[in-house]
Protein backbone atom coordinates (compact mmCIF):
# COMPACT_ATOMS: atom_id res chain seq x y z
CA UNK A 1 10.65 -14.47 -27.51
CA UNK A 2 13.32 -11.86 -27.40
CA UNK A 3 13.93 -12.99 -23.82
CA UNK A 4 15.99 -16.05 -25.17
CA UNK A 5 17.67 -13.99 -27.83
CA UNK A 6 19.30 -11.15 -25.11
CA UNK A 7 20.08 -14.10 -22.99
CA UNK A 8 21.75 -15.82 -26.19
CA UNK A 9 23.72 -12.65 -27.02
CA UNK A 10 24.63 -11.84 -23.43
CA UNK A 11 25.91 -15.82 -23.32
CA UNK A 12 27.51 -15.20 -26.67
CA UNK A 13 29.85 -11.89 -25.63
CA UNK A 14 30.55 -13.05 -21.97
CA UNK A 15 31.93 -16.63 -23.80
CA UNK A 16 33.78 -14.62 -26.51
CA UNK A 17 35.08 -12.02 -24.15
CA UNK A 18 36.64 -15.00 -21.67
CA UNK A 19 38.08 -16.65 -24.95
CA UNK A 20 39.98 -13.59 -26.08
CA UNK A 21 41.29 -12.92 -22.35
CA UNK A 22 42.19 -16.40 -22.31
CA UNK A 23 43.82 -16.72 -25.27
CA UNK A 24 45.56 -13.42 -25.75
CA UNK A 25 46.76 -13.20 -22.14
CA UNK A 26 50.16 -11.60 -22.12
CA UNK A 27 53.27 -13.23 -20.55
CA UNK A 28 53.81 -9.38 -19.20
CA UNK A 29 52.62 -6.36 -18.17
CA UNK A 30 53.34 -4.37 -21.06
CA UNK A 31 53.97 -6.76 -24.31
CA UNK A 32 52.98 -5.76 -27.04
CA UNK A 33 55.09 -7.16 -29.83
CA UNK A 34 52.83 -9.63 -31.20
CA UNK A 35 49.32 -7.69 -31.15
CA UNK A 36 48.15 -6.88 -33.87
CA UNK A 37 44.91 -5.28 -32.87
């Protein structure tokens, strides 16, 4: 069933991408001291 496997991977990256928005959220517009990436 590769129906439960693009829903798992669509699940997967929407979850990761809110993580990493939530987490590296900048105080500021433009502040970029700390990234590292």
């Amino acid at each position: 069933m590769w129906q439960w496997v693009a829903v798992s991977v669509l699940v997967l990256v929407l979850a990761v991408r809110v993580v990493v928005a939530l987490h590296d959220r900048p105080s500021r517009p433009e502040a970029g001291d700390s990234a590292t990436g």
